[in-house]
N, C-alpha and C. Protein backbone atom coordinates (compact mmCIF):
# COMPACT_ATOMS: atom_id res chain seq x y z
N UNK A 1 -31.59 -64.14 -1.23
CA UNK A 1 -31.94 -62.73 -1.10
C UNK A 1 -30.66 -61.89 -1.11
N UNK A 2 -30.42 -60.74 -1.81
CA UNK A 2 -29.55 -59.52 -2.00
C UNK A 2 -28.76 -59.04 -0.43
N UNK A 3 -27.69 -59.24 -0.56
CA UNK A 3 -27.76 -58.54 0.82
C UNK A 3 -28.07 -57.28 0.71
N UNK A 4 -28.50 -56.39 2.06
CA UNK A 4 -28.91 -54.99 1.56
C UNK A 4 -28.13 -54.53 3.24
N UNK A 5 -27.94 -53.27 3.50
CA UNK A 5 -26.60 -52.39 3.77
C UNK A 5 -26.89 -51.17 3.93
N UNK A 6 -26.61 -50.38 4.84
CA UNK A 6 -26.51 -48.94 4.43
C UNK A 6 -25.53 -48.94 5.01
N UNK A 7 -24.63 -48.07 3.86
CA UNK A 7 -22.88 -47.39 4.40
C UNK A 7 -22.73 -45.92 4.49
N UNK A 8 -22.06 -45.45 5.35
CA UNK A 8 -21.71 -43.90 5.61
C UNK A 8 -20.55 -44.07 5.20
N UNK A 9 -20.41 -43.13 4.05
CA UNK A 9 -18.96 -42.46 4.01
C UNK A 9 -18.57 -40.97 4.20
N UNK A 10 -17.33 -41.00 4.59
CA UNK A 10 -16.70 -39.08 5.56
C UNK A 10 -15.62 -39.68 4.59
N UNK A 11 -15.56 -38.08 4.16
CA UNK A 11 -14.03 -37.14 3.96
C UNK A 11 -14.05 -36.34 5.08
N UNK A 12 -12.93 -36.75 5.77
CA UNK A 12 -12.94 -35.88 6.86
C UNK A 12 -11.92 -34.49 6.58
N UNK A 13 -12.52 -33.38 7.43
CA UNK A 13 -11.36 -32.36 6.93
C UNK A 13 -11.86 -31.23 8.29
N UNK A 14 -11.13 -30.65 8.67
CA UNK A 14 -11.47 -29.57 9.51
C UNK A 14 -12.53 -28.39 9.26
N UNK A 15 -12.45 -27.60 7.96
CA UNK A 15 -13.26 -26.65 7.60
C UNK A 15 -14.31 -27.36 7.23
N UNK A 16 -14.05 -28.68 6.32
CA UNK A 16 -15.45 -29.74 5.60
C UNK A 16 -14.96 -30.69 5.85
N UNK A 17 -16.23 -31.48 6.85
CA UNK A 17 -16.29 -33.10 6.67
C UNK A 17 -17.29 -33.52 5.82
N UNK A 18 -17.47 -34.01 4.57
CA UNK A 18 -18.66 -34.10 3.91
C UNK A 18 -19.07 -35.41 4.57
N UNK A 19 -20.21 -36.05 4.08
CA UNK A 19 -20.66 -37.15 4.72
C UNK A 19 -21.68 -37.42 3.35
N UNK A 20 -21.58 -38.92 3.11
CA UNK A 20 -22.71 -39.09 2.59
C UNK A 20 -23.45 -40.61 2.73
N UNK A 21 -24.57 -41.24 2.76
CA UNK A 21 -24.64 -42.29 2.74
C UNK A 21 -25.66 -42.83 1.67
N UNK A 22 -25.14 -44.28 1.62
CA UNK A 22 -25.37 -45.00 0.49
C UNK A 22 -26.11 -45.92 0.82
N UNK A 23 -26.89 -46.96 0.30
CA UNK A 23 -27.58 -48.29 0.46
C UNK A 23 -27.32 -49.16 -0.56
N UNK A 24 -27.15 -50.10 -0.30
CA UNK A 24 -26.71 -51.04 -0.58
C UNK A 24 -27.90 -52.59 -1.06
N UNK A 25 -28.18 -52.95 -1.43
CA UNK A 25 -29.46 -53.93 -1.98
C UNK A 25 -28.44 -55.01 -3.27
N UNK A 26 -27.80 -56.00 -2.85
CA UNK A 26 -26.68 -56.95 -3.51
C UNK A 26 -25.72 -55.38 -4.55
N UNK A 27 -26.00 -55.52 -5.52
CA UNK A 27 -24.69 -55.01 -6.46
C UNK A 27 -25.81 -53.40 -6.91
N UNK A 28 -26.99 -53.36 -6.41
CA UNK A 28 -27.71 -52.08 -6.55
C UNK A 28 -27.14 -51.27 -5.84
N UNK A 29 -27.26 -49.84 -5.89
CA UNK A 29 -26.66 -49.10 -4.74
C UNK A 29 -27.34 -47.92 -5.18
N UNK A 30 -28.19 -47.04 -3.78
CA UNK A 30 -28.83 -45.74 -4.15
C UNK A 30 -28.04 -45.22 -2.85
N UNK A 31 -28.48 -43.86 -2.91
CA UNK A 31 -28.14 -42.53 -2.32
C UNK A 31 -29.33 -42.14 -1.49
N UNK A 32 -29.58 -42.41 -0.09
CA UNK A 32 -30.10 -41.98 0.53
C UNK A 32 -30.05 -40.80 1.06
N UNK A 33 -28.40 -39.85 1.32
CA UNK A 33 -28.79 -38.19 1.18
C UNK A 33 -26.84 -38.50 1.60
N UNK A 34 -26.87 -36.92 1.60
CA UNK A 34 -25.14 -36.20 1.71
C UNK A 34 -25.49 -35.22 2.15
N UNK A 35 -24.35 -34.51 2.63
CA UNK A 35 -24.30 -33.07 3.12
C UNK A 35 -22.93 -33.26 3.43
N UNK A 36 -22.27 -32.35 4.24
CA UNK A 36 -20.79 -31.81 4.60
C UNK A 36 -21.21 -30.75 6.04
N UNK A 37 -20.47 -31.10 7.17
CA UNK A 37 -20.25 -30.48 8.00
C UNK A 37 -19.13 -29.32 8.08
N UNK A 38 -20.22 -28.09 8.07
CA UNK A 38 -19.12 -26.92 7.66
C UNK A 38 -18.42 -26.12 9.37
N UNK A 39 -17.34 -26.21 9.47
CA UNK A 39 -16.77 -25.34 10.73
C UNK A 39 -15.96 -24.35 10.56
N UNK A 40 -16.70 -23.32 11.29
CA UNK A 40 -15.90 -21.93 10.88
C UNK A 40 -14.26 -21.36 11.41
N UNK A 41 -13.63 -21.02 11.09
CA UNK A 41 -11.98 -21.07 11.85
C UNK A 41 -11.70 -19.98 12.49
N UNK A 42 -12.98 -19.29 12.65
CA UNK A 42 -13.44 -18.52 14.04
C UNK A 42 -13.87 -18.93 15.12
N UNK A 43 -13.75 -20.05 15.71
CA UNK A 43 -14.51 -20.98 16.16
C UNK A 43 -13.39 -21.69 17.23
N UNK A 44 -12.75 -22.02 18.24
CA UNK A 44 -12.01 -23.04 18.56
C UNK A 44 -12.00 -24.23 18.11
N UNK A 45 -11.05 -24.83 18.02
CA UNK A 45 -10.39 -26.39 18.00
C UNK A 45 -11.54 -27.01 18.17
N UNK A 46 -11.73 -26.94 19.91
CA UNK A 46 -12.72 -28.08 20.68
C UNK A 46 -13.67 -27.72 19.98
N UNK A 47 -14.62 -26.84 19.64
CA UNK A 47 -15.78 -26.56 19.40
C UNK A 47 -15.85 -26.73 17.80
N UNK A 48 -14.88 -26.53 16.83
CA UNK A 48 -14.96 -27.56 16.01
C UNK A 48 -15.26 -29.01 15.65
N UNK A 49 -14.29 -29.84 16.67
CA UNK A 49 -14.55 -30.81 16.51
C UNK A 49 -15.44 -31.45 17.13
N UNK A 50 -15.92 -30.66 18.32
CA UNK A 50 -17.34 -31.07 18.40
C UNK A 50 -18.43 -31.26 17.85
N UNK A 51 -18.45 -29.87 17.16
CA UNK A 51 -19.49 -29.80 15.52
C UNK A 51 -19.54 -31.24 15.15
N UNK A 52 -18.48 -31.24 14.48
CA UNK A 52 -17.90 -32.71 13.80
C UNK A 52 -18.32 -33.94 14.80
N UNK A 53 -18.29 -34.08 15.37
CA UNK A 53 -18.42 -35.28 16.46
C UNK A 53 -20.23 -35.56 16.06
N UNK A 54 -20.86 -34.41 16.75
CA UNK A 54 -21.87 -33.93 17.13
C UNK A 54 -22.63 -34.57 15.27
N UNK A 55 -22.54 -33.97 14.57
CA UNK A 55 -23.26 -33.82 13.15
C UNK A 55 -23.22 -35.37 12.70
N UNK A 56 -21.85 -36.02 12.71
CA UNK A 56 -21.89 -37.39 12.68
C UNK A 56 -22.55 -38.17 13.14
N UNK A 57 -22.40 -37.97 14.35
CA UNK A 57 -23.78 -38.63 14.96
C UNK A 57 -25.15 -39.06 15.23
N UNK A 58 -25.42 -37.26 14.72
CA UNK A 58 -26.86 -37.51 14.18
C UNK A 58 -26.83 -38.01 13.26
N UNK A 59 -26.27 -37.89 11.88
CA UNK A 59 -26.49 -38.68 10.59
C UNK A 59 -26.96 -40.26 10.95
N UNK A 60 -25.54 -41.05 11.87
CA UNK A 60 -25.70 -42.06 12.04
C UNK A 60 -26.89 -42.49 12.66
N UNK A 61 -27.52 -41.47 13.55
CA UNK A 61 -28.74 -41.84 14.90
C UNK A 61 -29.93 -41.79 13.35
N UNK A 62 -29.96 -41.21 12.53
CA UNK A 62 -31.01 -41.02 11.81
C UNK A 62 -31.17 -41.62 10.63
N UNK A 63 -29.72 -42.56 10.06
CA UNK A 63 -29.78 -43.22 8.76
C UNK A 63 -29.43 -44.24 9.37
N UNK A 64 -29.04 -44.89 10.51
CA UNK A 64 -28.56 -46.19 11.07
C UNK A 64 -27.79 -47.08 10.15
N UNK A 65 -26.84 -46.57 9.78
CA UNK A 65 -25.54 -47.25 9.25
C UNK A 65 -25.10 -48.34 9.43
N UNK A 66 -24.69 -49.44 8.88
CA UNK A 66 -23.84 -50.57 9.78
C UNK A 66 -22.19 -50.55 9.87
N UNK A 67 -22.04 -50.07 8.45
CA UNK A 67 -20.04 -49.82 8.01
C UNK A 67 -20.76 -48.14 7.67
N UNK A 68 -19.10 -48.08 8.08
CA UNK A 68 -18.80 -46.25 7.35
C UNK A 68 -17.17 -46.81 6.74
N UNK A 69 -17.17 -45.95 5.60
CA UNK A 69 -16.08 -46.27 4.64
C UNK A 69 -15.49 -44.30 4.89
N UNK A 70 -13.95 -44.46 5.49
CA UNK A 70 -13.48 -43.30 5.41
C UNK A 70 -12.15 -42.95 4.80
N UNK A 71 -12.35 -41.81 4.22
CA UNK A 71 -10.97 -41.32 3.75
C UNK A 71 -9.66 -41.47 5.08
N UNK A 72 -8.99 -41.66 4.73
CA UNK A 72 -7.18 -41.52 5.45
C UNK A 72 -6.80 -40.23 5.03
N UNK A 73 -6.05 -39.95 6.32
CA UNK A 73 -5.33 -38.60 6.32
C UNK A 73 -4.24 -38.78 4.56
N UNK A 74 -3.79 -38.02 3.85
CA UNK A 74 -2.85 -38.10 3.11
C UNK A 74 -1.66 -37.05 3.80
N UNK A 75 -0.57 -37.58 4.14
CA UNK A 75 0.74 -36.50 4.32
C UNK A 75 1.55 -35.34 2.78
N UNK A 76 0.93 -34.97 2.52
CA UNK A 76 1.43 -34.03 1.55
C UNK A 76 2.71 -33.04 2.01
N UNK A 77 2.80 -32.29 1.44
CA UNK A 77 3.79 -30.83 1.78
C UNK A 77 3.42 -29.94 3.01
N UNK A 78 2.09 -30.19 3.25
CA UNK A 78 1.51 -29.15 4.11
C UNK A 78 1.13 -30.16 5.26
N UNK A 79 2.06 -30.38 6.27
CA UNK A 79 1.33 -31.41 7.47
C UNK A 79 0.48 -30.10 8.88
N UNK A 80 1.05 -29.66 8.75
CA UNK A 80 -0.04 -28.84 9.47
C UNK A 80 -1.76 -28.90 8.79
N UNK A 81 -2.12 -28.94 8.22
CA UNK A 81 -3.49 -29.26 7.23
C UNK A 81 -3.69 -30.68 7.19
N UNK A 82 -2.77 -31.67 7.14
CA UNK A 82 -2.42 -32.80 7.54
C UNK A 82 -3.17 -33.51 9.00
N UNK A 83 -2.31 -32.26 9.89
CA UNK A 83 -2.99 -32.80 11.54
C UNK A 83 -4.29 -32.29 11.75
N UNK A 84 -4.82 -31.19 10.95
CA UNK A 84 -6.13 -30.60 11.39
C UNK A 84 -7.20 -31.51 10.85
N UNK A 85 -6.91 -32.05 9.66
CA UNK A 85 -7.99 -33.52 9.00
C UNK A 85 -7.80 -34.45 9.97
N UNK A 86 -6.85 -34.46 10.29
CA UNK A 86 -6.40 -36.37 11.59
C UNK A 86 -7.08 -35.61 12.60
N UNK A 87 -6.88 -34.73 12.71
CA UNK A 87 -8.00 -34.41 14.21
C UNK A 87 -9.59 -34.40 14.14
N UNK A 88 -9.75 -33.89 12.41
CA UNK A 88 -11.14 -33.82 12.44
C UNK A 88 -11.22 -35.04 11.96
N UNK A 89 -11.02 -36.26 11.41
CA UNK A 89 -11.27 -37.64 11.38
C UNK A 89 -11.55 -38.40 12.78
N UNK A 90 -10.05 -38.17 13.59
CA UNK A 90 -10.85 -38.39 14.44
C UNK A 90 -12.19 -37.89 15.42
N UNK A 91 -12.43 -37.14 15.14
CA UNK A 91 -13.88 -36.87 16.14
C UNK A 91 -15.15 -37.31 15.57
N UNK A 92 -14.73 -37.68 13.97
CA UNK A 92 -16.01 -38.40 13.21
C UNK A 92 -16.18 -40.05 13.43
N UNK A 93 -14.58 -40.61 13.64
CA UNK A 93 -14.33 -42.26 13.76
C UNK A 93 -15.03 -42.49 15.50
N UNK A 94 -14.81 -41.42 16.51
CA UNK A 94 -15.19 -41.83 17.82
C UNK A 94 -17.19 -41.73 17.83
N UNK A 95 -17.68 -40.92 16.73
CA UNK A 95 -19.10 -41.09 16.26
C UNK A 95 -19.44 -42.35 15.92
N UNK A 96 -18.63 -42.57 15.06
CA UNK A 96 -18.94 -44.49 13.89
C UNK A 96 -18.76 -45.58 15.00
N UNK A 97 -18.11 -45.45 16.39
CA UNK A 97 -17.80 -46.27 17.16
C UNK A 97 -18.91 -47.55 16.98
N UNK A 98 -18.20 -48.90 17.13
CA UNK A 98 -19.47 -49.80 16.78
C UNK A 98 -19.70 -49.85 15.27
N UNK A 99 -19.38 -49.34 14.62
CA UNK A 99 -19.66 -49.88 13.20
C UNK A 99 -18.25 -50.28 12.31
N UNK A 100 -18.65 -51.28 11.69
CA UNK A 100 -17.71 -51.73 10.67
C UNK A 100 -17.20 -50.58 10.07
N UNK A 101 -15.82 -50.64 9.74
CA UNK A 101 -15.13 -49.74 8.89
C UNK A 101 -13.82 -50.03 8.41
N UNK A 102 -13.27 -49.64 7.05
CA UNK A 102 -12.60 -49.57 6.30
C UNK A 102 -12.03 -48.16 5.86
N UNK A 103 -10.39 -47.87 5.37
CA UNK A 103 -10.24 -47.41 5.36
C UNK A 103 -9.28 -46.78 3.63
N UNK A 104 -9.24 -45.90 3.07
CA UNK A 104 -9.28 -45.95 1.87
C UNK A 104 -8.42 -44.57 1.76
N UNK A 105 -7.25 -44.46 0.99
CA UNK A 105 -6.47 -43.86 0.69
C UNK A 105 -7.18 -42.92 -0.55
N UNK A 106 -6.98 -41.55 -0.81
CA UNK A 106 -7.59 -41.05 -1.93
C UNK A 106 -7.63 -41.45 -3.26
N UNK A 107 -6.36 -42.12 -3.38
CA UNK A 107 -6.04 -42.61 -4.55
C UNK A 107 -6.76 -43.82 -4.74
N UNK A 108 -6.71 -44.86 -3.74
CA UNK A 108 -7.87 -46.34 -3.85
C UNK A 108 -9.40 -45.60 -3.93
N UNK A 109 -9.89 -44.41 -3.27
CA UNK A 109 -11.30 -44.13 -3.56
C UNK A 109 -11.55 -43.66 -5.04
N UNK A 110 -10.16 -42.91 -5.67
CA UNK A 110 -10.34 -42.38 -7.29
C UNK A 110 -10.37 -43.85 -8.13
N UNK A 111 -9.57 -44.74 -7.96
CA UNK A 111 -9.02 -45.75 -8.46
C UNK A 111 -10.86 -46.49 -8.83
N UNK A 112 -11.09 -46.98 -7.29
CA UNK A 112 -12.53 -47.62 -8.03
C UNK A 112 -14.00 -46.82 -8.33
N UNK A 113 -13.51 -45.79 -8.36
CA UNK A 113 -14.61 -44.87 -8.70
C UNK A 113 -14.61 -44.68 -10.50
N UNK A 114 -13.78 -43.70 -10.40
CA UNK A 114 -13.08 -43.43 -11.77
C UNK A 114 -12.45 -44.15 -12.63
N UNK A 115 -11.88 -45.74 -12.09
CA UNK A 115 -10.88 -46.19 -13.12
C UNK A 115 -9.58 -45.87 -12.76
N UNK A 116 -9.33 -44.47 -12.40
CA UNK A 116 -7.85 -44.06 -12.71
C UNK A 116 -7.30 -43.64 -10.72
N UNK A 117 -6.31 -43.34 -10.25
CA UNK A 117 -6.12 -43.31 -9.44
C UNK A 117 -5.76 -41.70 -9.04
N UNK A 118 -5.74 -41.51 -10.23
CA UNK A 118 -4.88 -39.91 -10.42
C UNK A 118 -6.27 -38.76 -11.03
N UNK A 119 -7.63 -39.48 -10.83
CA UNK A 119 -8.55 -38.35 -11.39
C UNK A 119 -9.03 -37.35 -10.20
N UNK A 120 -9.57 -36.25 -11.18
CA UNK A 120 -9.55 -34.74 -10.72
C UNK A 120 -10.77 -34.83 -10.08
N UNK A 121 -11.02 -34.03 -9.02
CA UNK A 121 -12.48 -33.85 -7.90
C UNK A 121 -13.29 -33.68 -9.35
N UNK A 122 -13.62 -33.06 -10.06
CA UNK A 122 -14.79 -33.27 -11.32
C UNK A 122 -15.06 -34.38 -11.94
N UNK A 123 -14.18 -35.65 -11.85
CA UNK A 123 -14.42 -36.56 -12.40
C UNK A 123 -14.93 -37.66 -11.56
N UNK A 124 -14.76 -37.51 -10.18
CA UNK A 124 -15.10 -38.24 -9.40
C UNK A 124 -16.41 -37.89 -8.64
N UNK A 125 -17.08 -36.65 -9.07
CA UNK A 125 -18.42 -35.92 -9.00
C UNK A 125 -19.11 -36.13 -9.87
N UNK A 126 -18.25 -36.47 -11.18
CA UNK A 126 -19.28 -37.38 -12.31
C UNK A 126 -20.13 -38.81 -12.33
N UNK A 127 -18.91 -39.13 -11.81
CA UNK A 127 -18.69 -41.37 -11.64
C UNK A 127 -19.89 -40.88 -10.06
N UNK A 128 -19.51 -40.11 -9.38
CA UNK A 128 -20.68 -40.40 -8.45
C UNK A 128 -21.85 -40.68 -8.91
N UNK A 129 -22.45 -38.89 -9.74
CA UNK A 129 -23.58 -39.11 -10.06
C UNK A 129 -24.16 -39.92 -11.00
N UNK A 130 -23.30 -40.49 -11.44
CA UNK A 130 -23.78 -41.87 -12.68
C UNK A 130 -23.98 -43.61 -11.76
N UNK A 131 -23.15 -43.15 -10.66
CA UNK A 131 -23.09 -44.60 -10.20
C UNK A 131 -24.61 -45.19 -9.58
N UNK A 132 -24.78 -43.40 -8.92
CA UNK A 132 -25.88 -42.96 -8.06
C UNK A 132 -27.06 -42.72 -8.34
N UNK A 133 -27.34 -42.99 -9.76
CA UNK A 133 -28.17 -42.03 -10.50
C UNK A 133 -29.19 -41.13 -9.76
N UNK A 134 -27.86 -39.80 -9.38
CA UNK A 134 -28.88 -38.59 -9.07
C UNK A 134 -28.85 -37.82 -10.18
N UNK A 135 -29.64 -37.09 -10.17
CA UNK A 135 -30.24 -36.18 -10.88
C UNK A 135 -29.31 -35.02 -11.40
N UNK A 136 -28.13 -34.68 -10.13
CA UNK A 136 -27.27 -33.39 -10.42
C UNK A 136 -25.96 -34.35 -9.67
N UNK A 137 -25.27 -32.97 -10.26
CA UNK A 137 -23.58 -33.56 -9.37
C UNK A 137 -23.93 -33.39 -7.79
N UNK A 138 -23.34 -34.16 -7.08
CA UNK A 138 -23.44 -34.36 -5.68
C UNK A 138 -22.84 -33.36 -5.27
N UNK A 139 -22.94 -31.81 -4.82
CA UNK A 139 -22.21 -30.95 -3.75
C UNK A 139 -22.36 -30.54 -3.16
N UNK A 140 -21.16 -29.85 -1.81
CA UNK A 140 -20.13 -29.96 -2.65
C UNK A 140 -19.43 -31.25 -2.54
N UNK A 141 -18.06 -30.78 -3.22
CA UNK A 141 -16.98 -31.63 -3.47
C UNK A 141 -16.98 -32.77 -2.25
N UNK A 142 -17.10 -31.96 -1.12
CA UNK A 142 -16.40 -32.84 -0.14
C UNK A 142 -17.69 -34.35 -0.10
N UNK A 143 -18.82 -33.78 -0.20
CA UNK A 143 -19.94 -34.16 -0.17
C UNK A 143 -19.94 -35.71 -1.03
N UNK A 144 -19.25 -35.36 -2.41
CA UNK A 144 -19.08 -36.27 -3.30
C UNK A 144 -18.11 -37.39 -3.02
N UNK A 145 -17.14 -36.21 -2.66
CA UNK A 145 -15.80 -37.77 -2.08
C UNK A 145 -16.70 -38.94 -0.91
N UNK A 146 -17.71 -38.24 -0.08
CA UNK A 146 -17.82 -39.49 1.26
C UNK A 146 -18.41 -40.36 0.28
N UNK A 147 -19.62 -39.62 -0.78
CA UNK A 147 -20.73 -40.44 -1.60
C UNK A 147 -19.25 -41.99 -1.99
N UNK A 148 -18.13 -41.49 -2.46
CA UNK A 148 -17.34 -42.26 -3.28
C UNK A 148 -16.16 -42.99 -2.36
N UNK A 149 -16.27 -42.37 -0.86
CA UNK A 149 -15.80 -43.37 0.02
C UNK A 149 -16.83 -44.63 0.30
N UNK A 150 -17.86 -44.12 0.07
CA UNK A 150 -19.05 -45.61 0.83
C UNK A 150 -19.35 -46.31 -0.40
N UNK A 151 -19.04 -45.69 -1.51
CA UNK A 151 -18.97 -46.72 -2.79
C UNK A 151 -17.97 -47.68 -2.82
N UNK A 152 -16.82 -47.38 -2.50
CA UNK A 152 -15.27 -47.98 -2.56
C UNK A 152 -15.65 -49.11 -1.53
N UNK A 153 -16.30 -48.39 -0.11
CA UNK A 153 -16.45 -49.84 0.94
C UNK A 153 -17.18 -50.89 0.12
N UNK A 154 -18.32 -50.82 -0.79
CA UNK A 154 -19.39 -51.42 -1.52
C UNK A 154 -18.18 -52.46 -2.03
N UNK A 155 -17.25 -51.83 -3.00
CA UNK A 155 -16.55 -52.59 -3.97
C UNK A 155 -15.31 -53.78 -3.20
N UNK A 156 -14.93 -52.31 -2.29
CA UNK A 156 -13.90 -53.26 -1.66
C UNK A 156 -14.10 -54.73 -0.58
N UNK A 157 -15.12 -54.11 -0.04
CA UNK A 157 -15.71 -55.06 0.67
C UNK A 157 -15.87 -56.39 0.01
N UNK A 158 -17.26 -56.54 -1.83
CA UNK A 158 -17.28 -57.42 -2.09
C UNK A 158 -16.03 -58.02 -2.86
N UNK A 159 -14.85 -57.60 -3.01
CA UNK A 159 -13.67 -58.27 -3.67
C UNK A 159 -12.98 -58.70 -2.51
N UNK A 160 -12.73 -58.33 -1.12
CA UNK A 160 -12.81 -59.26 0.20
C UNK A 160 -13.64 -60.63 0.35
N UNK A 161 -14.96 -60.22 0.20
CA UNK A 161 -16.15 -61.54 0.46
C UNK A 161 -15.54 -62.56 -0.65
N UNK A 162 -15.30 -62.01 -1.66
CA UNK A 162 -15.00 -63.02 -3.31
C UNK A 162 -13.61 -63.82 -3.04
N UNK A 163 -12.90 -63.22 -2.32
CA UNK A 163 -11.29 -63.74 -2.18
C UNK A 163 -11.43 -64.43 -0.49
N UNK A 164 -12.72 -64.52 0.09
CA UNK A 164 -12.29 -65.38 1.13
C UNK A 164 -13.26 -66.66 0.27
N UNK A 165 -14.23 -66.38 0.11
CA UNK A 165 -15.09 -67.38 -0.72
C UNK A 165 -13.81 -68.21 -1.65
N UNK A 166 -13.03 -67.95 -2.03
CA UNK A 166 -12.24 -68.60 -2.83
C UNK A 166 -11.23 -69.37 -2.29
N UNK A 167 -11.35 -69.24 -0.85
CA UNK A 167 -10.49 -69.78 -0.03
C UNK A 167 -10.38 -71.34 0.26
């Protein structure tokens, strides 16, 4: 029998954490729903990331997840924007508590999505909706990246299972 799975994946980000989750049925994989947690920057810190805490949670209480596959902070030019994602990651990772997880650099989520490591948010909103076969592009954006973080856990995961099996 197939193994079958449901994975949550977060792009985490302060203004947007998108979220989306996936199922899993051996090498099948559908889209059970997405959205993005939006927080306004009128709003405090705490009560941001509460949002965030808070919204995660329900997802998880209501799609019962086993792994969540999440984006990693990237350090760019701008680390202030930097610490506000590491803060809002974390208040989504203390939600997933108890579940398997992996963690995926932007470039490893473009890489097995797209092929390329270096493709543009439109191309990786494409490869979603083809992988996914939905109907429209997944948005928003942020929405698409989690869809293509919990895909990456899918892939990465089984090229783990394949390389201990080979052991």
């Amino acid at each position: 029998m197939a193994e079958q799975r449901i994975i949550l994946g977060i792009d985490p980000g302060l203004a947007h954490t998108g979220w989306g989750v996936v199922q899993q049925a051996g090498s099948q994989l559908s889209c059970m729903a997405y959205g993005c947690v939006a927080t306004p920057s009128r709003n405090s810190l705490p009560v941001r990331l509460a949002k965030i805490n808070e919204q995660i949670a329900a997802v998880i209480a209501k799609y019962a997840p086993t792994a969540v596959g999440i984006e990693s902070v990237w350090f760019g030019e701008n680390t202030s924007s930097a610490f506000a994602t590491g803060q809002a990651r974390g208040a989504a990772l203390v939600a997933c508590a108890g579940l398997e997880m992996a963690e995926f650099t932007p470039r490893q989520i473009k890489l097995a999505i797209v092929g390329t490591g270096t493709a543009e948010k439109d191309q990786v909103q494409f490869m979603v909706q083809k992988l996914l076969k939905l109907p429209a592009l997944p948005e928003p954006d942020h929405a698409a990246d989690a869809l293509a973080a919990a895909i990456c856990f899918t892939s990465q995961n089984a090229l783990s299972q394949l390389g201990a099996a080979q052991k």
